[in-house]
PDB file of N, CA and C in Angstrom:
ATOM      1  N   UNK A   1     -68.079 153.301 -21.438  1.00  0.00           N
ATOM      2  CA  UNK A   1     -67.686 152.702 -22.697  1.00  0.00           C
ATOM      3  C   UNK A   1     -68.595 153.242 -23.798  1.00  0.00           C
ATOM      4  N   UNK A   2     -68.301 153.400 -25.085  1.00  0.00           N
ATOM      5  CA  UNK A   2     -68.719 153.857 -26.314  1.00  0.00           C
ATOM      6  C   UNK A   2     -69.114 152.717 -26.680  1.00  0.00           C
ATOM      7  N   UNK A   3     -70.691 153.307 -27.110  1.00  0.00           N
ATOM      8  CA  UNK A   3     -71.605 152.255 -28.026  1.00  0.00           C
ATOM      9  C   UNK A   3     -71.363 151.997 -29.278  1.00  0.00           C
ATOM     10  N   UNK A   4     -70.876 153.224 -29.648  1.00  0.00           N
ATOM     11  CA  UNK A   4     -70.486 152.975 -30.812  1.00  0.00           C
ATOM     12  C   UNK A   4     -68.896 152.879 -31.871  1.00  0.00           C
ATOM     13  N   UNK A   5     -68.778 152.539 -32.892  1.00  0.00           N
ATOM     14  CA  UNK A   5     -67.292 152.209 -33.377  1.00  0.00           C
ATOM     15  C   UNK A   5     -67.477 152.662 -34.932  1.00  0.00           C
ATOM     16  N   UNK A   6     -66.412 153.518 -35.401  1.00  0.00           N
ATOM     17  CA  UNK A   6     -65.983 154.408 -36.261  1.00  0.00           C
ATOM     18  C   UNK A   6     -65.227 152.872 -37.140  1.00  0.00           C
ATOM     19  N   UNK A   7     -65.547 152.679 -38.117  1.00  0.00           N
ATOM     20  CA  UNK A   7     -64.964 151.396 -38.801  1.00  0.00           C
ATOM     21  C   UNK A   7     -64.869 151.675 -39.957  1.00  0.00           C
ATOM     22  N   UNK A   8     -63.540 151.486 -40.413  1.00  0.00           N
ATOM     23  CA  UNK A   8     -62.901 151.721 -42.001  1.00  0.00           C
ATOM     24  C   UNK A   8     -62.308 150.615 -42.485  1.00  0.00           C
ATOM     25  N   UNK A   9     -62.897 150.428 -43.792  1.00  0.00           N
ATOM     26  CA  UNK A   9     -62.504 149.280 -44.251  1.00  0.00           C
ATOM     27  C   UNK A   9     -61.702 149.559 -45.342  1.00  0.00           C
ATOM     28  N   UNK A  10     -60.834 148.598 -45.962  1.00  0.00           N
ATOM     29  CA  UNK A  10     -60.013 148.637 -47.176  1.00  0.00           C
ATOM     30  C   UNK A  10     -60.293 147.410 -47.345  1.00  0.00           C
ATOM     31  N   UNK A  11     -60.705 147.410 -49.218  1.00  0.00           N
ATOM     32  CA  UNK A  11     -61.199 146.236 -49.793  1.00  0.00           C
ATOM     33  C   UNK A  11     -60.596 146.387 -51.408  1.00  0.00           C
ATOM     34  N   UNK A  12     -60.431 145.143 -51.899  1.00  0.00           N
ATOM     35  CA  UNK A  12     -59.819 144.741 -53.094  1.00  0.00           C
ATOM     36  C   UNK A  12     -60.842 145.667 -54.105  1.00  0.00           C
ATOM     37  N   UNK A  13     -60.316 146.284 -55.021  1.00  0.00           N
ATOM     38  CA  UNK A  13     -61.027 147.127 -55.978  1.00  0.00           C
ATOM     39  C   UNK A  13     -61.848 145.606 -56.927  1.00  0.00           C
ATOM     40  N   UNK A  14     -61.295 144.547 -56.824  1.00  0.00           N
ATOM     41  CA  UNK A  14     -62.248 143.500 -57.273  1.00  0.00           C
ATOM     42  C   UNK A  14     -63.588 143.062 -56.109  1.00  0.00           C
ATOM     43  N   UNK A  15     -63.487 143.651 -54.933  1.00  0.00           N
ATOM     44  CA  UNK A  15     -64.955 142.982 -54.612  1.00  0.00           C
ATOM     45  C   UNK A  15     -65.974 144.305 -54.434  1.00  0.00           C
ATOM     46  N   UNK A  16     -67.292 143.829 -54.742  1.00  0.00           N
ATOM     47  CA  UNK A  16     -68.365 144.455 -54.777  1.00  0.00           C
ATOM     48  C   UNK A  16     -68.351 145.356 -53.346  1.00  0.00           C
ATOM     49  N   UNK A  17     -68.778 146.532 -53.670  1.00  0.00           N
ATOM     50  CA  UNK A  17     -69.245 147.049 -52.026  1.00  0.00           C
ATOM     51  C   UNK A  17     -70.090 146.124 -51.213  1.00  0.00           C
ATOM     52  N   UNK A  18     -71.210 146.018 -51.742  1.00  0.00           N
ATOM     53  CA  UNK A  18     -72.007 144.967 -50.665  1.00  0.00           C
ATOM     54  C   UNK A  18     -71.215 143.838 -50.122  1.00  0.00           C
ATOM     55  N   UNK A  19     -70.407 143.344 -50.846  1.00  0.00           N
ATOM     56  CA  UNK A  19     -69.233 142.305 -50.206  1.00  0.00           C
ATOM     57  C   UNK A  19     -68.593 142.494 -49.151  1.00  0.00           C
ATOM     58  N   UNK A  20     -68.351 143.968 -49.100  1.00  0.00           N
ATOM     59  CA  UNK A  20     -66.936 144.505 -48.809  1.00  0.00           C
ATOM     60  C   UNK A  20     -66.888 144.564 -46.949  1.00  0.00           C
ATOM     61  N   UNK A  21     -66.935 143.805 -45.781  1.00  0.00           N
ATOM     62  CA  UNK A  21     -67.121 143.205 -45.030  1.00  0.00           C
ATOM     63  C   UNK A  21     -65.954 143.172 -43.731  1.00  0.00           C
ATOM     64  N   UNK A  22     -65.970 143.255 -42.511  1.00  0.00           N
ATOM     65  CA  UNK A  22     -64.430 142.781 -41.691  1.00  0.00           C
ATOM     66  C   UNK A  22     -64.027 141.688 -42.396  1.00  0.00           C
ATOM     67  N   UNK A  23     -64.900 140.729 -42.828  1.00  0.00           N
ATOM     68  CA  UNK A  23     -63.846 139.351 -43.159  1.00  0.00           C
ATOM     69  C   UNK A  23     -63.377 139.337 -44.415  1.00  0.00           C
ATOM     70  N   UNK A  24     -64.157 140.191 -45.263  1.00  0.00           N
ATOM     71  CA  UNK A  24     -63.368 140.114 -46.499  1.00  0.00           C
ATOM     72  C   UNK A  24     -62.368 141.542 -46.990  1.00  0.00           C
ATOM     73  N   UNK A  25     -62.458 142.057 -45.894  1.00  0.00           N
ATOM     74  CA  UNK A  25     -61.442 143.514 -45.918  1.00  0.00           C
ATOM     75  C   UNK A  25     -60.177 143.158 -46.169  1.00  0.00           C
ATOM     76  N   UNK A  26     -58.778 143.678 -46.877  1.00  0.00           N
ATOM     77  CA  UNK A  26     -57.635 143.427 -46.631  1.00  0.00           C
ATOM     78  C   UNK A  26     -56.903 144.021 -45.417  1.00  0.00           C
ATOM     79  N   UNK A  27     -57.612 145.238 -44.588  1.00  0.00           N
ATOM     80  CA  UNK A  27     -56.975 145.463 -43.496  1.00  0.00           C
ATOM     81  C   UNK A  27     -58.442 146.370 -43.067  1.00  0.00           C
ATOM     82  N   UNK A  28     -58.864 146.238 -41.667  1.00  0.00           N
ATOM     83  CA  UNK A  28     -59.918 147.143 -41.042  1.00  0.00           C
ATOM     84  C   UNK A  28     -58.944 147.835 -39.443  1.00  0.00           C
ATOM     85  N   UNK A  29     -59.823 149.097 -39.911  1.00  0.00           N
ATOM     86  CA  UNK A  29     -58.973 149.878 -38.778  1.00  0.00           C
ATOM     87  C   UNK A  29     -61.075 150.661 -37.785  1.00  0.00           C
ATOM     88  N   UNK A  30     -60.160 150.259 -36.711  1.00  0.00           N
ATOM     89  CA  UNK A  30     -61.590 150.507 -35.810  1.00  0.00           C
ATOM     90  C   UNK A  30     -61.504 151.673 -34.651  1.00  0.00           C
ATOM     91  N   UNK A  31     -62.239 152.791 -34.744  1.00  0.00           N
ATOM     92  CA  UNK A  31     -61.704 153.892 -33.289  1.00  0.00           C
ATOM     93  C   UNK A  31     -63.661 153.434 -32.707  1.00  0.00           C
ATOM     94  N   UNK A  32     -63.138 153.820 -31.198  1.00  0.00           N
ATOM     95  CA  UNK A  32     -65.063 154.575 -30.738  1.00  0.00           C
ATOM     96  C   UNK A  32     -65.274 155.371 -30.980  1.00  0.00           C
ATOM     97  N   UNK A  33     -66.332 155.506 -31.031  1.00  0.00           N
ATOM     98  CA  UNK A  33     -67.108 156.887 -30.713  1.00  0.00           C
ATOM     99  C   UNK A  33     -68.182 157.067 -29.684  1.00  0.00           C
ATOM    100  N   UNK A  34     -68.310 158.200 -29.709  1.00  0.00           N
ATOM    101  CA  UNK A  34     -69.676 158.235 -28.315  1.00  0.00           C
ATOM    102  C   UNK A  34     -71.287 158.669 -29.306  1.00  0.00           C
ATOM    103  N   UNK A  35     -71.105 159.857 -30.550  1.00  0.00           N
ATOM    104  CA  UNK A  35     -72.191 159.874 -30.954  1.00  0.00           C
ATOM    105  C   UNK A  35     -72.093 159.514 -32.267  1.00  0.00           C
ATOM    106  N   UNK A  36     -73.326 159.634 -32.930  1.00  0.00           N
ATOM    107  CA  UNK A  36     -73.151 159.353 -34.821  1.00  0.00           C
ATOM    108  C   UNK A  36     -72.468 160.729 -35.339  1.00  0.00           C
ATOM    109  N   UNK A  37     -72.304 161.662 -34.996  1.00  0.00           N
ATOM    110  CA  UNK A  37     -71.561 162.504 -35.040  1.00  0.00           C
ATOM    111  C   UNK A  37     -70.324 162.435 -35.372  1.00  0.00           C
ATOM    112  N   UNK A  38     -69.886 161.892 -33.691  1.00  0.00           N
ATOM    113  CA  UNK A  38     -68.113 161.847 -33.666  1.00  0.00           C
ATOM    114  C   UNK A  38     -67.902 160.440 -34.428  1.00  0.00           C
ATOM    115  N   UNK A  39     -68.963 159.196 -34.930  1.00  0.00           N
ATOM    116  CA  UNK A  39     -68.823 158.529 -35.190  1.00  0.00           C
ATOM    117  C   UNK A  39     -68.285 158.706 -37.257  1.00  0.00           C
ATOM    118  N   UNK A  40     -68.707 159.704 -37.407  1.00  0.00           N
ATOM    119  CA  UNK A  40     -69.082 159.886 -38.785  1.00  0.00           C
ATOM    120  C   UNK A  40     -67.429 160.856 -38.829  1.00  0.00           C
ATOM    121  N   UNK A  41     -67.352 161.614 -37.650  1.00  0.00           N
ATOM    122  CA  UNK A  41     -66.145 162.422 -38.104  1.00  0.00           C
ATOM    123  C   UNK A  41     -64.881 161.813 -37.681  1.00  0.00           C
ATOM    124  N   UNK A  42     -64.917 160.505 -37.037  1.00  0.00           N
ATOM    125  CA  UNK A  42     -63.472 159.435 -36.932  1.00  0.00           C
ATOM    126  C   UNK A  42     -63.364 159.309 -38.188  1.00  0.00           C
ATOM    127  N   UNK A  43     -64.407 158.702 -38.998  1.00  0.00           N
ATOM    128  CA  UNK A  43     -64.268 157.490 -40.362  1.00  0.00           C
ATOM    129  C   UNK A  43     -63.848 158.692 -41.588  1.00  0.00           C
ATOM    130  N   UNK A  44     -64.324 160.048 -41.374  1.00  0.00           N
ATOM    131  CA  UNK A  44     -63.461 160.467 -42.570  1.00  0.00           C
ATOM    132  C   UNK A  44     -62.236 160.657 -41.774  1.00  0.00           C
ATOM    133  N   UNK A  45     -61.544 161.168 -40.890  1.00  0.00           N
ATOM    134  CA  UNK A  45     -59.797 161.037 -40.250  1.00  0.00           C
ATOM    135  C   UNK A  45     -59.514 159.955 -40.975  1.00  0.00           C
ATOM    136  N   UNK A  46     -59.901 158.678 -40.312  1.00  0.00           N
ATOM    137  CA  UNK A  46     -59.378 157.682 -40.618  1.00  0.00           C
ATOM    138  C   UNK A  46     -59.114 157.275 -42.294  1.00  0.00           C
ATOM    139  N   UNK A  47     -60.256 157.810 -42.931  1.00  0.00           N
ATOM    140  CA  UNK A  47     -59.914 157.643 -44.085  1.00  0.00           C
ATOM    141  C   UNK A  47     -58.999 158.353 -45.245  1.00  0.00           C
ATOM    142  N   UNK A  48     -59.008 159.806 -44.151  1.00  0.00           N
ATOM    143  CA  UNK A  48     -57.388 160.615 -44.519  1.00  0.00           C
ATOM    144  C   UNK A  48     -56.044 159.896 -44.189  1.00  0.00           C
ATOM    145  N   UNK A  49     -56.233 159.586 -43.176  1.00  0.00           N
ATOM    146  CA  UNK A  49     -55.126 158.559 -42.601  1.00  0.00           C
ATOM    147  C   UNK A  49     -54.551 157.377 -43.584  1.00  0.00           C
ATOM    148  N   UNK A  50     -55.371 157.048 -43.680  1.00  0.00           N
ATOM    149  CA  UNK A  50     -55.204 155.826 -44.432  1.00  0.00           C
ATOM    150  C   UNK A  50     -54.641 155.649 -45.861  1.00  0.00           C
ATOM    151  N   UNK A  51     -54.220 156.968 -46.506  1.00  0.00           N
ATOM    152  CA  UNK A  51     -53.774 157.348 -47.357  1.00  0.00           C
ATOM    153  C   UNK A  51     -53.816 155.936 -48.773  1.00  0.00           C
ATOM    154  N   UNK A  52     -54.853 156.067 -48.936  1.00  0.00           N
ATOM    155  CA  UNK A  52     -54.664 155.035 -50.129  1.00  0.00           C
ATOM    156  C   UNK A  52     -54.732 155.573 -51.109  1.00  0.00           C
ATOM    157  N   UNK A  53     -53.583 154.728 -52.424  1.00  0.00           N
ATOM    158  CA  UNK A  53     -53.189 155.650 -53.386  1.00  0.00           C
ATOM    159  C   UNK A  53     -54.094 155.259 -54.381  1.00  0.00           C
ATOM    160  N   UNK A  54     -54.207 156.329 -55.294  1.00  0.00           N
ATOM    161  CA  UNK A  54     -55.389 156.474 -56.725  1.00  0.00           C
ATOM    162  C   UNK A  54     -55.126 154.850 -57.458  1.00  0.00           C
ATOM    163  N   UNK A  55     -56.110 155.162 -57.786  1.00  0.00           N
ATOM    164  CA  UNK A  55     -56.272 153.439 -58.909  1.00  0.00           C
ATOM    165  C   UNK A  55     -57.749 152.873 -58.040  1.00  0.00           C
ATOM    166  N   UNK A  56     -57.611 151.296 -59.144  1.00  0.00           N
ATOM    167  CA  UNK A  56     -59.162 150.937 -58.725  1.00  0.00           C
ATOM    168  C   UNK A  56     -58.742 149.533 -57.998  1.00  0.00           C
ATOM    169  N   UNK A  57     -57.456 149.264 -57.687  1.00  0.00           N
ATOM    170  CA  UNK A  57     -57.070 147.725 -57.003  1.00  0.00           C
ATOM    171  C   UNK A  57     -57.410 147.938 -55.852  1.00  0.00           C
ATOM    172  N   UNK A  58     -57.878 148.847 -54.989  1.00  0.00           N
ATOM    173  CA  UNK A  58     -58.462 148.843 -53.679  1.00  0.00           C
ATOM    174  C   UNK A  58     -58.841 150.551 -53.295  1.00  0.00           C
ATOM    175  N   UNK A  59     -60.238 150.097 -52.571  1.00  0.00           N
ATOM    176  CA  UNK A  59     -61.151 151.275 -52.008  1.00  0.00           C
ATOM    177  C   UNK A  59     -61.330 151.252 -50.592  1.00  0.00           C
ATOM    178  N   UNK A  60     -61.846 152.478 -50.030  1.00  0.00           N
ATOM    179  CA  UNK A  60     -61.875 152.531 -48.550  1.00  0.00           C
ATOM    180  C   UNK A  60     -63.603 152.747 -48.310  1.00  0.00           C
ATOM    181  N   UNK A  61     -64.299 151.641 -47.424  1.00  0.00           N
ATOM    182  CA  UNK A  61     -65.428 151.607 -47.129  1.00  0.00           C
ATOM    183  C   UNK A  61     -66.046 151.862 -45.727  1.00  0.00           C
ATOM    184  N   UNK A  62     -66.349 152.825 -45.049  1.00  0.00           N
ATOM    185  CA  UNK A  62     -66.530 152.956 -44.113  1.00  0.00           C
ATOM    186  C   UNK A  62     -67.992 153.178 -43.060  1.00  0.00           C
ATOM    187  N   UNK A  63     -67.757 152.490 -42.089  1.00  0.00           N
ATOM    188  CA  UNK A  63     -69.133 152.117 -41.615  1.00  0.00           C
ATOM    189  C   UNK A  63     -69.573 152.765 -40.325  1.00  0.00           C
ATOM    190  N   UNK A  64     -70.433 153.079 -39.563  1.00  0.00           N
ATOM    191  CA  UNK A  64     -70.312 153.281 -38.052  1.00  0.00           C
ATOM    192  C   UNK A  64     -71.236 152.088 -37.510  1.00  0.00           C
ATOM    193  N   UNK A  65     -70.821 151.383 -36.314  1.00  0.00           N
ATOM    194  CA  UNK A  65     -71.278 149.806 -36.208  1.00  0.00           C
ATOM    195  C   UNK A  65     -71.832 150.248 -34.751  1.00  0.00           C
ATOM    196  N   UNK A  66     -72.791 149.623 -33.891  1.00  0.00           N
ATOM    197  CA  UNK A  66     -72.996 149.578 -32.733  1.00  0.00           C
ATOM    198  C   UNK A  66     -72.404 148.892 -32.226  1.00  0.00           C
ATOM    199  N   UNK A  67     -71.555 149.133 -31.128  1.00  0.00           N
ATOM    200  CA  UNK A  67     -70.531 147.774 -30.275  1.00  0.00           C
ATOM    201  C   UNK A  67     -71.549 147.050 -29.847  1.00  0.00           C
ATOM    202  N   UNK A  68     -70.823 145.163 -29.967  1.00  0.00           N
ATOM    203  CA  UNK A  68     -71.085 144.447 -29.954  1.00  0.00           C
ATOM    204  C   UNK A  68     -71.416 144.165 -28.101  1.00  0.00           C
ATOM    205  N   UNK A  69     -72.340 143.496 -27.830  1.00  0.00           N
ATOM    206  CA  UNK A  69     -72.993 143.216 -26.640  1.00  0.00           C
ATOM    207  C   UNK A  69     -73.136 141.356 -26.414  1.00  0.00           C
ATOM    208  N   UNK A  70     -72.794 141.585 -25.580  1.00  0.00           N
ATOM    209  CA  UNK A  70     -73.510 139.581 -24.920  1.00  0.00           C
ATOM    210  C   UNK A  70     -75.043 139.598 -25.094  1.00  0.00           C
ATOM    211  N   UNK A  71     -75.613 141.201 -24.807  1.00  0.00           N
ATOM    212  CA  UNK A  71     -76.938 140.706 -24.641  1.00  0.00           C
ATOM    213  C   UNK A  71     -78.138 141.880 -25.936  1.00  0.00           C
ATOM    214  N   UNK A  72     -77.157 142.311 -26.596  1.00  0.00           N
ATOM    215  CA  UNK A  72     -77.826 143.241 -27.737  1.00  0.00           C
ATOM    216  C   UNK A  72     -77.870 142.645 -29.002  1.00  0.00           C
ATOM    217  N   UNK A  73     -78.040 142.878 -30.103  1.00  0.00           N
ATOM    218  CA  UNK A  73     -77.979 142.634 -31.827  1.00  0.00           C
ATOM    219  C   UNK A  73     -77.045 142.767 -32.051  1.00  0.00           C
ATOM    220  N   UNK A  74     -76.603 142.608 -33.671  1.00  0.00           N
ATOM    221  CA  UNK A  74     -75.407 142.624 -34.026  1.00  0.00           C
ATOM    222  C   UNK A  74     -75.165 143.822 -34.530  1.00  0.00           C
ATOM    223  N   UNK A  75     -74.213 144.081 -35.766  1.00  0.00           N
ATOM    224  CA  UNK A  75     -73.841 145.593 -35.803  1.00  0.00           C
ATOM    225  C   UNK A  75     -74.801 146.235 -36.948  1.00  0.00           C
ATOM    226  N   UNK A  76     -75.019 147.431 -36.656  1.00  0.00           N
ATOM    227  CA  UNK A  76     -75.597 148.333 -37.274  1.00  0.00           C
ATOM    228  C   UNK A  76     -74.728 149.065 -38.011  1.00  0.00           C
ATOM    229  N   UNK A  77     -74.838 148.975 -39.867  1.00  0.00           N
ATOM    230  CA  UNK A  77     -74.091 149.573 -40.596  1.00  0.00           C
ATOM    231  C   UNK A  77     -74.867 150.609 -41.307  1.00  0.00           C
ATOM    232  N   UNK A  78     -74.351 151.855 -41.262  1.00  0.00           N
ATOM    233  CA  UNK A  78     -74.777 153.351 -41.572  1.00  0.00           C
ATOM    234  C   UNK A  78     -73.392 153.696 -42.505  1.00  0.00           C
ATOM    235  N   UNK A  79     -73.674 153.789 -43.913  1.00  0.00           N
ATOM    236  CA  UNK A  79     -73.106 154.028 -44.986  1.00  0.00           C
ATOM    237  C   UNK A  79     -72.779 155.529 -44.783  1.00  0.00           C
ATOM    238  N   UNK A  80     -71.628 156.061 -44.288  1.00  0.00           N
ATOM    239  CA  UNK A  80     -71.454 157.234 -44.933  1.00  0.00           C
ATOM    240  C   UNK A  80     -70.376 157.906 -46.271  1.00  0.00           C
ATOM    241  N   UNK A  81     -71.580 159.108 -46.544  1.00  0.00           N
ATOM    242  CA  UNK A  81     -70.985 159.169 -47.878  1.00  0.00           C
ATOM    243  C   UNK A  81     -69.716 159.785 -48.273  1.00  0.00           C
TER     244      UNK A  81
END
């Protein structure tokens, strides 16, 4: 299993990045990955994918998270640019 998860967010062009969150996303799309590498090169796909159209009513924020564990921390967010 992959430690890690390629996570793209779409968020209301009204909330702050630091806001911008799974729970306050309007839709999150999640792949694995195995390194920060392949982790970094899902989240731009995904964010080709995701085709969101020009304007400022919503942006795409994307994170690479450490999968979640029973017995580890919570997720580790690495901003890429």
């Amino acid at each position: 299993m992959s430690e890690l998860l390629s996570v793209a967010l779409v968020c209301a062009g009204t909330l702050l990045a630091q806001d911008c969150s799974r729970d306050t996303a309007l839709d999150v799309i999640v792949a694995p990955a195995h390194t920060p590498m392949e982790c970094l090169m899902h989240a731009q796909t995904m964010a080709a994918q995701a085709g969101l159209p020009g304007g400022s009513d919503r942006y795409l924020k994307i994170a690479c998270e450490h999968r979640h564990t029973d017995n580890g921390p919570g997720p580790v967010i690495r901003r890429a640019s």
